[in-house]
N, C-alpha and C. Protein backbone atom coordinates (compact mmCIF):
# COMPACT_ATOMS: atom_id res chain seq x y z
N UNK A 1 -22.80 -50.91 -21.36
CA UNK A 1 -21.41 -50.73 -21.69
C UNK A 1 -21.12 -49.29 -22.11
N UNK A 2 -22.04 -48.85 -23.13
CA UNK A 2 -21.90 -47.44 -23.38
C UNK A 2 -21.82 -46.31 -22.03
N UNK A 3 -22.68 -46.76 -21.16
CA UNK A 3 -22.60 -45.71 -19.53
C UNK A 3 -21.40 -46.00 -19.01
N UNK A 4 -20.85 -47.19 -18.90
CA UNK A 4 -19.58 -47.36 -18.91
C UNK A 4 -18.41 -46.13 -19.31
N UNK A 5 -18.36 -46.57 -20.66
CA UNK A 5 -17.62 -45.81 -21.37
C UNK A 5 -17.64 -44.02 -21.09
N UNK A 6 -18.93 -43.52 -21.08
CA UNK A 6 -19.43 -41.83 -20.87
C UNK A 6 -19.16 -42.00 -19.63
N UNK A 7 -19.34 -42.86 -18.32
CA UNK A 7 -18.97 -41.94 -17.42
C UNK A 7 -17.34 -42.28 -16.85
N UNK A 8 -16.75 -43.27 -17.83
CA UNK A 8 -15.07 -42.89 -17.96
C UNK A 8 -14.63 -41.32 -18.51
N UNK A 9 -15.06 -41.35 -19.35
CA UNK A 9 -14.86 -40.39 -20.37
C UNK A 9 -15.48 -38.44 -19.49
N UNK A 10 -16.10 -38.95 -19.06
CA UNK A 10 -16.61 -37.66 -17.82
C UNK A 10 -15.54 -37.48 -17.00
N UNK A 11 -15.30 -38.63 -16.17
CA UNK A 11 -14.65 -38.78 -15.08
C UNK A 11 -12.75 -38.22 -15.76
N UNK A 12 -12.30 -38.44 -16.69
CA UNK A 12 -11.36 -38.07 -17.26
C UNK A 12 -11.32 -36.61 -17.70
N UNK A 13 -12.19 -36.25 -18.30
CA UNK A 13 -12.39 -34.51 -18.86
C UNK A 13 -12.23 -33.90 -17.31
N UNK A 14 -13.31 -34.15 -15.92
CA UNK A 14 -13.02 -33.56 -14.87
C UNK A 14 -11.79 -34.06 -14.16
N UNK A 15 -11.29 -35.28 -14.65
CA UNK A 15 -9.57 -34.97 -13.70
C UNK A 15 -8.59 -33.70 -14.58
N UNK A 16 -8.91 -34.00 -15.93
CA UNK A 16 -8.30 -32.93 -17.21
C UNK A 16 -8.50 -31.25 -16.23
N UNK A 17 -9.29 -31.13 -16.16
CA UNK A 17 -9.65 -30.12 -15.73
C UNK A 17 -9.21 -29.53 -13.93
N UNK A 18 -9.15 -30.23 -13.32
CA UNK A 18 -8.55 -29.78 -12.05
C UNK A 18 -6.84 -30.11 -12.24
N UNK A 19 -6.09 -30.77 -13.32
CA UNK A 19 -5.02 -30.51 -13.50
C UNK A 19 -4.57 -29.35 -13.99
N UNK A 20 -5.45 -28.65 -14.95
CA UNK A 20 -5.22 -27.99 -16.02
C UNK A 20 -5.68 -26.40 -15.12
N UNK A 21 -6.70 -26.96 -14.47
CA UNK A 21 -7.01 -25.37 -13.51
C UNK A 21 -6.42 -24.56 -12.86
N UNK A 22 -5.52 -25.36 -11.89
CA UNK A 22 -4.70 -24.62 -11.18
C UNK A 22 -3.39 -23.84 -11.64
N UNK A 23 -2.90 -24.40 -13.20
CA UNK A 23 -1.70 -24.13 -13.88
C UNK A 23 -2.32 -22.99 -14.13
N UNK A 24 -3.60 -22.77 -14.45
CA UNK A 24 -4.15 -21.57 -15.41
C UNK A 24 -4.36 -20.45 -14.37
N UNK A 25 -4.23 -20.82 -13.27
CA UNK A 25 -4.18 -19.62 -12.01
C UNK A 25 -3.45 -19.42 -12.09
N UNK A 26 -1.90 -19.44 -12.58
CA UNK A 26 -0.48 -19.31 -12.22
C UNK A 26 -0.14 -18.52 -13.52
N UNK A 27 -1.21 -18.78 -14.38
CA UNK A 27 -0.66 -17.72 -15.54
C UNK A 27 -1.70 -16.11 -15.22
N UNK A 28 -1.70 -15.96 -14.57
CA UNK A 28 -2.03 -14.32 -14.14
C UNK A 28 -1.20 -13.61 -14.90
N UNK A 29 -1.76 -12.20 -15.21
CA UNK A 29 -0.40 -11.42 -15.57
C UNK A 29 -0.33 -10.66 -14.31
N UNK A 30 1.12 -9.64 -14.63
CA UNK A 30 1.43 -8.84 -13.57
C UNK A 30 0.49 -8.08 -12.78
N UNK A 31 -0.35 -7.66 -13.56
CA UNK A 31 -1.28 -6.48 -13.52
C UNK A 31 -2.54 -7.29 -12.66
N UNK A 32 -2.74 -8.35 -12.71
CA UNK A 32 -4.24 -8.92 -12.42
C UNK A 32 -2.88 -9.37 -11.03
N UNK A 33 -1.89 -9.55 -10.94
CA UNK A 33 -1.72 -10.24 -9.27
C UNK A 33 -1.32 -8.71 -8.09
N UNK A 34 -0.64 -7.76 -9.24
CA UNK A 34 -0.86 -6.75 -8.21
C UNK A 34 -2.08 -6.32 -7.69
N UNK A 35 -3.02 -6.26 -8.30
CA UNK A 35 -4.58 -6.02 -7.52
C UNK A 35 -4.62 -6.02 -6.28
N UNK A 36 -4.80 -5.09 -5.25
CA UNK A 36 -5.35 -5.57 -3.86
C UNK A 36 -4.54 -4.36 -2.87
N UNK A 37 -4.82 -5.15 -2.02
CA UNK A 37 -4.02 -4.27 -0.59
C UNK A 37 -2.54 -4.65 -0.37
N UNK A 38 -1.57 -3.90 -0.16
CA UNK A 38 -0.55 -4.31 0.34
C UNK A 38 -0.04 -3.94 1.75
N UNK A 39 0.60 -4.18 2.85
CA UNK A 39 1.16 -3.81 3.91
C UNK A 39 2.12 -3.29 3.76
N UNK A 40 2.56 -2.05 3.48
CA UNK A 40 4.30 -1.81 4.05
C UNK A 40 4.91 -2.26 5.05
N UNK A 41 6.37 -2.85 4.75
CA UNK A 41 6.92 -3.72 5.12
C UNK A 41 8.16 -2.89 6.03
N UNK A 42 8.73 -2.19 4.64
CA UNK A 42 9.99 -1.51 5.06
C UNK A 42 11.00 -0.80 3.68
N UNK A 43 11.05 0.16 3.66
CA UNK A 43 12.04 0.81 2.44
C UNK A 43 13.40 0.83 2.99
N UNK A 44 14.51 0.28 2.10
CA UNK A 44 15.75 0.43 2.06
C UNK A 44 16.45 1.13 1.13
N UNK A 45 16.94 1.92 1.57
CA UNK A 45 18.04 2.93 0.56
C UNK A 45 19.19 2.00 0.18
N UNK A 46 20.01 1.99 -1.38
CA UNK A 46 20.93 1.24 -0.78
C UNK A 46 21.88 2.79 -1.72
N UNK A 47 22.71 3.07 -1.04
CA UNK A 47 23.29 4.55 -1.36
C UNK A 47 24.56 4.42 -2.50
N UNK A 48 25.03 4.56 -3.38
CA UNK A 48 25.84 4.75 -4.65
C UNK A 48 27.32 3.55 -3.55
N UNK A 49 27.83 4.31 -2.21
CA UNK A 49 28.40 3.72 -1.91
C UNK A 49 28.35 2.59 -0.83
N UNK A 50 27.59 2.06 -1.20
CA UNK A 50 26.92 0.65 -0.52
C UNK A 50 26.77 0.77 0.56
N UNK A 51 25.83 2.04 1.53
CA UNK A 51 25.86 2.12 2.44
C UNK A 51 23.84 2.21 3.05
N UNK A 52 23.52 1.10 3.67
CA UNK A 52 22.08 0.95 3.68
C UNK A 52 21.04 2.16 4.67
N UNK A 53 20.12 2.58 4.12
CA UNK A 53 19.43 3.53 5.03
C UNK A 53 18.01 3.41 5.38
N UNK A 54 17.25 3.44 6.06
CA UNK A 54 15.42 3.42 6.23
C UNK A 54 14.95 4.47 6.59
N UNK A 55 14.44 5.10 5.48
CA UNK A 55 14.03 6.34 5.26
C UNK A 55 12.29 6.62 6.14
N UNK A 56 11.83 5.42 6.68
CA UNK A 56 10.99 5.31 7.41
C UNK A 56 11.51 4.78 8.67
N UNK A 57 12.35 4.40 9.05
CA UNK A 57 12.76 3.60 10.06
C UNK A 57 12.68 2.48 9.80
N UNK A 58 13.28 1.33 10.61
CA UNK A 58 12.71 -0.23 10.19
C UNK A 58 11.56 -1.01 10.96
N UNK A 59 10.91 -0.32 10.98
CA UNK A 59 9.28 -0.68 11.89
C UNK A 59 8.51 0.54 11.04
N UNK A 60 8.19 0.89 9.63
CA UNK A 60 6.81 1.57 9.27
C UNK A 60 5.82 1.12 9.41
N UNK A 61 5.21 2.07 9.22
CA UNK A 61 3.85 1.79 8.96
C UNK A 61 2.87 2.35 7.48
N UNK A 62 2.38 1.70 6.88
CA UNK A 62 1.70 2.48 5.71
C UNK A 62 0.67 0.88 4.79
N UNK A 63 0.64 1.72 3.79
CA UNK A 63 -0.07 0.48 2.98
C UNK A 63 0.31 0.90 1.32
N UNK A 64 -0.08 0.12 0.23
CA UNK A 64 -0.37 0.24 -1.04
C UNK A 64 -1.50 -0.42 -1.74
N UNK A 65 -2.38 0.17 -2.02
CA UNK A 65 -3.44 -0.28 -2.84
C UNK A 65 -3.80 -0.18 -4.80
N UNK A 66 -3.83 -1.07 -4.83
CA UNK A 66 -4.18 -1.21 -6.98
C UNK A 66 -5.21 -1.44 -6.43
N UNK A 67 -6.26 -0.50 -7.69
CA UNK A 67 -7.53 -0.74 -7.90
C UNK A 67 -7.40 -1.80 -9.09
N UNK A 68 -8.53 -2.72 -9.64
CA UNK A 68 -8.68 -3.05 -11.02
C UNK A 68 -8.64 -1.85 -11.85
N UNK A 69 -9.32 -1.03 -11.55
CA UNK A 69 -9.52 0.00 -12.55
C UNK A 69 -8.27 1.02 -12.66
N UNK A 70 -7.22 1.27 -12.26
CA UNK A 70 -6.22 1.23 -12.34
C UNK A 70 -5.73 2.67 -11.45
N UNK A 71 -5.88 2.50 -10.78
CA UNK A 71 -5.91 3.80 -9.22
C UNK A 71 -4.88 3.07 -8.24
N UNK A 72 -4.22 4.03 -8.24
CA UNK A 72 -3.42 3.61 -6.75
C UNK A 72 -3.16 4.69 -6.24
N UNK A 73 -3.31 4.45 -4.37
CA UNK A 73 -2.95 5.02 -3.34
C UNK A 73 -1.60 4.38 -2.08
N UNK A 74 -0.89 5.17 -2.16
CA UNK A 74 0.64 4.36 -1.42
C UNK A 74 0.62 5.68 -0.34
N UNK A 75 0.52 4.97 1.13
CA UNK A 75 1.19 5.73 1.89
C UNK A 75 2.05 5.29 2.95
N UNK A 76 3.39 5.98 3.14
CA UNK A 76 4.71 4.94 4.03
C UNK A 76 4.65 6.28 5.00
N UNK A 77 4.58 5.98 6.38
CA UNK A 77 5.16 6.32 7.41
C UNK A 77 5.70 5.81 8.75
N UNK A 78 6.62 6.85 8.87
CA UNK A 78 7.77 6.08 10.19
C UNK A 78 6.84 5.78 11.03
N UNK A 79 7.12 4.63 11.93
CA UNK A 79 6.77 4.33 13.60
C UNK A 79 6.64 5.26 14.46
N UNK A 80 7.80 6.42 14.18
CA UNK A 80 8.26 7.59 14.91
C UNK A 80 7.94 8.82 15.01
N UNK A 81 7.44 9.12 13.79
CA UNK A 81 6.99 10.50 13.73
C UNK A 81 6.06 11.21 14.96
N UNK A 82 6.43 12.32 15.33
CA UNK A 82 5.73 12.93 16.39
C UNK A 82 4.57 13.61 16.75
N UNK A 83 4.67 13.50 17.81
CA UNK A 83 2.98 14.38 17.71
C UNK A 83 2.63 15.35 17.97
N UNK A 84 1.87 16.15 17.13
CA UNK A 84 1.53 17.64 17.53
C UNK A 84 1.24 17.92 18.72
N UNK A 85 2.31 18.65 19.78
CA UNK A 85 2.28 18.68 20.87
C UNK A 85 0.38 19.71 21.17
N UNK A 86 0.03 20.44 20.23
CA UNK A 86 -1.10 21.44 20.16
C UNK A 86 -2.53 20.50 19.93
N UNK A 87 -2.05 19.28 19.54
CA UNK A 87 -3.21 18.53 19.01
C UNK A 87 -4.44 19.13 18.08
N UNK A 88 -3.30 19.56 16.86
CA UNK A 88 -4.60 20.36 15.91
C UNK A 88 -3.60 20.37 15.05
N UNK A 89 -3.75 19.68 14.38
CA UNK A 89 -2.44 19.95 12.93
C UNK A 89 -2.39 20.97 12.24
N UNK A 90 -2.94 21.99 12.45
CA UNK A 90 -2.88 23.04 11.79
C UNK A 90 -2.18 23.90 12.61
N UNK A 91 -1.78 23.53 13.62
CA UNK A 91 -1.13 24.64 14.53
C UNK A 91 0.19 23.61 15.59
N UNK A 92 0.76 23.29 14.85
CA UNK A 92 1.93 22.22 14.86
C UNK A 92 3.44 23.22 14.80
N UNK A 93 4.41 23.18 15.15
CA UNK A 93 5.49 24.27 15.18
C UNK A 93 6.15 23.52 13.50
N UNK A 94 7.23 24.21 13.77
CA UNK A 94 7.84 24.29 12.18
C UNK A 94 9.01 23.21 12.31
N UNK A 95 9.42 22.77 13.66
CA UNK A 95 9.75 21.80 13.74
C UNK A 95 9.08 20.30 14.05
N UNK A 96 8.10 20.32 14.13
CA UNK A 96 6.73 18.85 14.00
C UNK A 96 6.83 18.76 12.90
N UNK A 97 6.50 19.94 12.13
CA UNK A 97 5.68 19.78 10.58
C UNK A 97 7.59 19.14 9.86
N UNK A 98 8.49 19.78 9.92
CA UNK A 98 9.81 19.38 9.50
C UNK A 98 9.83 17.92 9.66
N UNK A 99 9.33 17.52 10.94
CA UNK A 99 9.97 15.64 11.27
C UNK A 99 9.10 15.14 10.74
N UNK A 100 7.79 15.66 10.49
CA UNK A 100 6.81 14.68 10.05
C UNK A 100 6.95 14.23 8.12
N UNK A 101 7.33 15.91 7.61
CA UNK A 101 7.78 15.77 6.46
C UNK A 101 8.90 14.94 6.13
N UNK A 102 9.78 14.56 6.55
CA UNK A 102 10.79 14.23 6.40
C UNK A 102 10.56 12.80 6.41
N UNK A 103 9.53 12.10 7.54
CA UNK A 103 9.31 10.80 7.67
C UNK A 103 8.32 10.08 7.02
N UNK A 104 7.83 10.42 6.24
CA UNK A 104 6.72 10.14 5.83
C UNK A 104 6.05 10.78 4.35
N UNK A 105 5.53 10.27 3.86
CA UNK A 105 5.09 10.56 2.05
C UNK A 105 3.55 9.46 2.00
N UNK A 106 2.57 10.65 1.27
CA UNK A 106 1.32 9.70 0.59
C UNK A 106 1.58 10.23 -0.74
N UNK A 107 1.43 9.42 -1.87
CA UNK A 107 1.15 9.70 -2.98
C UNK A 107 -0.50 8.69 -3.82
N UNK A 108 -0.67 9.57 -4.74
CA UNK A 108 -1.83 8.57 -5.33
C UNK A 108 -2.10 9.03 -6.84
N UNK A 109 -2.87 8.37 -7.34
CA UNK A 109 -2.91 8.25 -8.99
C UNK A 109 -3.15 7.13 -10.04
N UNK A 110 -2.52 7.26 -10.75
CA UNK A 110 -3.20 5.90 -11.56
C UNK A 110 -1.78 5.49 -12.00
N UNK A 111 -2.02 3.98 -12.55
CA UNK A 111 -0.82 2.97 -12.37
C UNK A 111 -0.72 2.61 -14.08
N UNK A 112 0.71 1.86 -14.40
CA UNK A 112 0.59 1.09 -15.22
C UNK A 112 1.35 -0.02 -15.60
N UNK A 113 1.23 -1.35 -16.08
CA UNK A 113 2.45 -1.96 -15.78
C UNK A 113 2.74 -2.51 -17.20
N UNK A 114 3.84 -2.65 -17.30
CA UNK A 114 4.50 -3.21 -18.59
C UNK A 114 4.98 -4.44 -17.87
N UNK A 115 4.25 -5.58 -18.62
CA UNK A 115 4.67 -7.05 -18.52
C UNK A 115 5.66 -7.17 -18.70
N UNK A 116 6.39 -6.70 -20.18
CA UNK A 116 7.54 -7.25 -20.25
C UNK A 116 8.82 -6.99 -19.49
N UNK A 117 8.64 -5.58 -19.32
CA UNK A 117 9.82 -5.11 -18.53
C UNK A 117 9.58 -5.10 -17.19
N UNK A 118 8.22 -5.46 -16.78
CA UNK A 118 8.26 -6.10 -15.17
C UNK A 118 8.41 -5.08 -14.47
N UNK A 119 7.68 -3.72 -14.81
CA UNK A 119 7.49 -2.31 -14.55
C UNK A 119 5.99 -2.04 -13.65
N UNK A 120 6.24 -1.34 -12.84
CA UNK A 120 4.94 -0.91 -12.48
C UNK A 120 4.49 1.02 -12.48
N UNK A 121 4.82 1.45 -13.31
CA UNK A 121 4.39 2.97 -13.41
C UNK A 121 3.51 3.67 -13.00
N UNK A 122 3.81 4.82 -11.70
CA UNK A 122 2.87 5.75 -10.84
C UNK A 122 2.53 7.07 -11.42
N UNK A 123 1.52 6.70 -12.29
CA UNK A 123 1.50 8.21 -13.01
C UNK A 123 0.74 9.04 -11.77
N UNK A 124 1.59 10.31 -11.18
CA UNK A 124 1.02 10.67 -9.68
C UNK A 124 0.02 11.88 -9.74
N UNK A 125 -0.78 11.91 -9.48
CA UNK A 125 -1.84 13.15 -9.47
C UNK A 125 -1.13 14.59 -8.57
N UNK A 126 -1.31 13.88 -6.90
CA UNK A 126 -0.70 14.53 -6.00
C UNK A 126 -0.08 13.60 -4.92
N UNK A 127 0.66 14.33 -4.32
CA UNK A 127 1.19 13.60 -3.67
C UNK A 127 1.93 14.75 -2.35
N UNK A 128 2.06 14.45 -0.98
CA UNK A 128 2.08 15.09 0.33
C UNK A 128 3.96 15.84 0.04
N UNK A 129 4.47 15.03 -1.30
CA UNK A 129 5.76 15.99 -1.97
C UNK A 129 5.12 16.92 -3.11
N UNK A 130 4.84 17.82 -2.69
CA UNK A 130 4.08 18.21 -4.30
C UNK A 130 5.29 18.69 -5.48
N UNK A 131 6.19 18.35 -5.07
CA UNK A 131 7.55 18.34 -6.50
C UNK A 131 7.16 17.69 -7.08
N UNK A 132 6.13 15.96 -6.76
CA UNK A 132 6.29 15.29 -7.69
C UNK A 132 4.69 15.04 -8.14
N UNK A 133 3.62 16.29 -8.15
CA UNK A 133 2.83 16.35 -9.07
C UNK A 133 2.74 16.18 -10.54
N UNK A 134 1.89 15.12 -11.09
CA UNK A 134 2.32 15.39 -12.82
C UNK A 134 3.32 14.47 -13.04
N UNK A 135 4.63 13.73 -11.93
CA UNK A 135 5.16 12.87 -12.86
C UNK A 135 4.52 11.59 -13.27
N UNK A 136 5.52 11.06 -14.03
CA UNK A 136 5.35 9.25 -14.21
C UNK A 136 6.34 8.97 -13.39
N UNK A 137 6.73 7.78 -12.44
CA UNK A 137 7.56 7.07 -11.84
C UNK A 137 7.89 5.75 -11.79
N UNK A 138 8.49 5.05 -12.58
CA UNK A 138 8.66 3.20 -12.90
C UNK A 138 9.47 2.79 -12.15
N UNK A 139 8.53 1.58 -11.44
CA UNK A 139 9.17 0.73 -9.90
C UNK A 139 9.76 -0.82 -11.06
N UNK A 140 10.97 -1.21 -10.96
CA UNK A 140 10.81 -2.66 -11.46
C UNK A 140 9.93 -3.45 -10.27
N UNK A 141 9.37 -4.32 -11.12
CA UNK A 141 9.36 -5.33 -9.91
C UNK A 141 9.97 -6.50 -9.89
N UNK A 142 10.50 -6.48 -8.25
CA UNK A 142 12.08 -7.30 -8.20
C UNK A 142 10.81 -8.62 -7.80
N UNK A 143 9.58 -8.73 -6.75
CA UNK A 143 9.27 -10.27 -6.42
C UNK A 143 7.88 -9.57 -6.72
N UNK A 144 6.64 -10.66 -6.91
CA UNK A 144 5.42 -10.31 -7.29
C UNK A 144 5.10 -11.66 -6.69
N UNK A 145 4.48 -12.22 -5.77
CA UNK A 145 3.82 -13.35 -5.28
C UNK A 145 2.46 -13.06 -5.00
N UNK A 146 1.72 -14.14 -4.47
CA UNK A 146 -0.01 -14.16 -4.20
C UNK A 146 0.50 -13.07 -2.79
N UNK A 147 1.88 -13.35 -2.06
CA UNK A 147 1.91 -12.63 -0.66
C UNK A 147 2.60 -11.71 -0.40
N UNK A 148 3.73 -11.27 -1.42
CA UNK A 148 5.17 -10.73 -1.14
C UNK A 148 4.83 -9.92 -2.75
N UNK A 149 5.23 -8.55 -2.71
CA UNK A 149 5.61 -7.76 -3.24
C UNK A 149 6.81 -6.73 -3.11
N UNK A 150 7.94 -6.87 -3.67
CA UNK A 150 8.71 -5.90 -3.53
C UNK A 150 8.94 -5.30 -5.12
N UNK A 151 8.94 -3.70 -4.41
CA UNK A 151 9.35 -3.27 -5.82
C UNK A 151 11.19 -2.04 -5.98
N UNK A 152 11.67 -1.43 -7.26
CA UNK A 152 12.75 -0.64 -6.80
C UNK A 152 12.67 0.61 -7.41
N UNK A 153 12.91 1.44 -7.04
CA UNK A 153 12.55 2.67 -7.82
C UNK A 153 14.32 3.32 -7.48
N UNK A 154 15.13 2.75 -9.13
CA UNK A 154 15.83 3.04 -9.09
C UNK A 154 16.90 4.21 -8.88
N UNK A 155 16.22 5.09 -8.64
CA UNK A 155 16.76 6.44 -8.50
C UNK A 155 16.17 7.77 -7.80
N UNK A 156 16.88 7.16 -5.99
CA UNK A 156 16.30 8.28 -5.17
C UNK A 156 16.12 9.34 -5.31
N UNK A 157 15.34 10.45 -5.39
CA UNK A 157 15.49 11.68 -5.53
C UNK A 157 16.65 12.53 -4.69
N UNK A 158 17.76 12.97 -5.66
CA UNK A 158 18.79 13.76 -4.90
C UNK A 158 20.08 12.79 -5.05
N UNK A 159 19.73 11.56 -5.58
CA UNK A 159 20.98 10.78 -5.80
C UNK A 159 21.15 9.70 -5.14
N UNK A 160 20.55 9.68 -3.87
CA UNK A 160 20.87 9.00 -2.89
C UNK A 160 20.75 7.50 -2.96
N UNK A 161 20.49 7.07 -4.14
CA UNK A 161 20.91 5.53 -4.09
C UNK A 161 19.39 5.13 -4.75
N UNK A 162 19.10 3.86 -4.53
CA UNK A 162 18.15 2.92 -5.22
C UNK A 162 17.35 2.52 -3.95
N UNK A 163 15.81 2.54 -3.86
CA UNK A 163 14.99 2.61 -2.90
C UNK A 163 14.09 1.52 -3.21
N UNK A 164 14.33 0.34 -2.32
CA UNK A 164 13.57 -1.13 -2.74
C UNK A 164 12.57 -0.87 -1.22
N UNK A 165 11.25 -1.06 -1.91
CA UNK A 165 9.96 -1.40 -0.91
C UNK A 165 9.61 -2.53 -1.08
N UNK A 166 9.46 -3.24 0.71
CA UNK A 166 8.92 -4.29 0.68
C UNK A 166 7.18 -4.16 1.41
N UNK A 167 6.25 -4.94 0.77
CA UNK A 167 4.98 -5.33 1.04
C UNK A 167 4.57 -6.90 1.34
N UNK A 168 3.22 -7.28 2.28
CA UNK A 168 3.27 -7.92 2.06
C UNK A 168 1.52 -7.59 1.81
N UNK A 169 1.31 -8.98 1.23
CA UNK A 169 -0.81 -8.88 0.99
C UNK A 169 -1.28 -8.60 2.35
N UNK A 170 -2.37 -7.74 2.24
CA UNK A 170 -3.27 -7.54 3.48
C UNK A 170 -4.27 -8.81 3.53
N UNK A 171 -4.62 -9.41 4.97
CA UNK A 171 -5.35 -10.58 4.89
C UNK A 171 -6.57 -9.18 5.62
């Protein structure tokens, strides 16, 4: 009767436990679900007077990566950008190097996120704008899923409106 009883009492602690497990995956914080690879998706400008722009085009290409250890590398470029007709990037005319600048940005550095305010901060080392060596830059984050990341970095450089990136997880 007693084996009875212990292997009720087993059998209950392990249903306890695969109820209780999966809730406890869902309490991640921000910081432990951004971890990983992301796909660039697509950046949208949305401009002071509600007028929408894709500063990559709407077919980029790029990625975003969080380390655990708290490193990140983000790079977005257009579909479009052209190609060094010389095939040597160092010897590209002043109009290549212009379209390519214009379409495209890597930055990298270390990250930080504030839970509460649902912040993700790019403190940037360097970056292919070197204006923005040395800053800090805080993205809210608008969605954070196991698959979907979008974030907004409210204030384009130059005015131009509010710049929401979408990602999705790299499989």
């Amino acid at each position: 009767m007693k084996k009875i009883y212990l292997a009720a009492a087993i059998a209950a602690v392990l249903m306890v436990g695969q109820i209780i497990g999966p809730a406890n995956a869902q309490t991640k914080t921000l910081r432990e679900m951004i971890v990983g690879t992301w796909i660039f998706g697509v950046a949208e400008v949305l401009a002071p007077d509600g007028k929408k722009s894709f500063p990559f085009g709407e077919t980029p290409k790029g990625m975003l990566i969080f380390t655990p250890d708290g490193y990140f590398s983000q790079v977005h470029v257009a579909s479009d950008v052209p190609k060094i007709a010389s095939n040597n990037r160092l010897t590209g005319t002043a109009e290549e190097y212009a379209a390519i600048m214009k379409r495209s940005i890597s930055v990298f550095g270390k990250y930080s996120v504030n839970e509460e305010k649902k912040t993700v901060t790019f403190n940037i080392v360097s970056a292919s704008f070197p204006n923005w060596e040395g800053e800090a830059q805080e993205r809210t984050i608008d969605k954070l899923t196991a698959d979907e990341f979008v974030n907004t970095n409210p204030n384009v450089a130059g005015g131009r409106g509010k710049a929401s990136n979408y990602y999705k997880r790299a499989k």
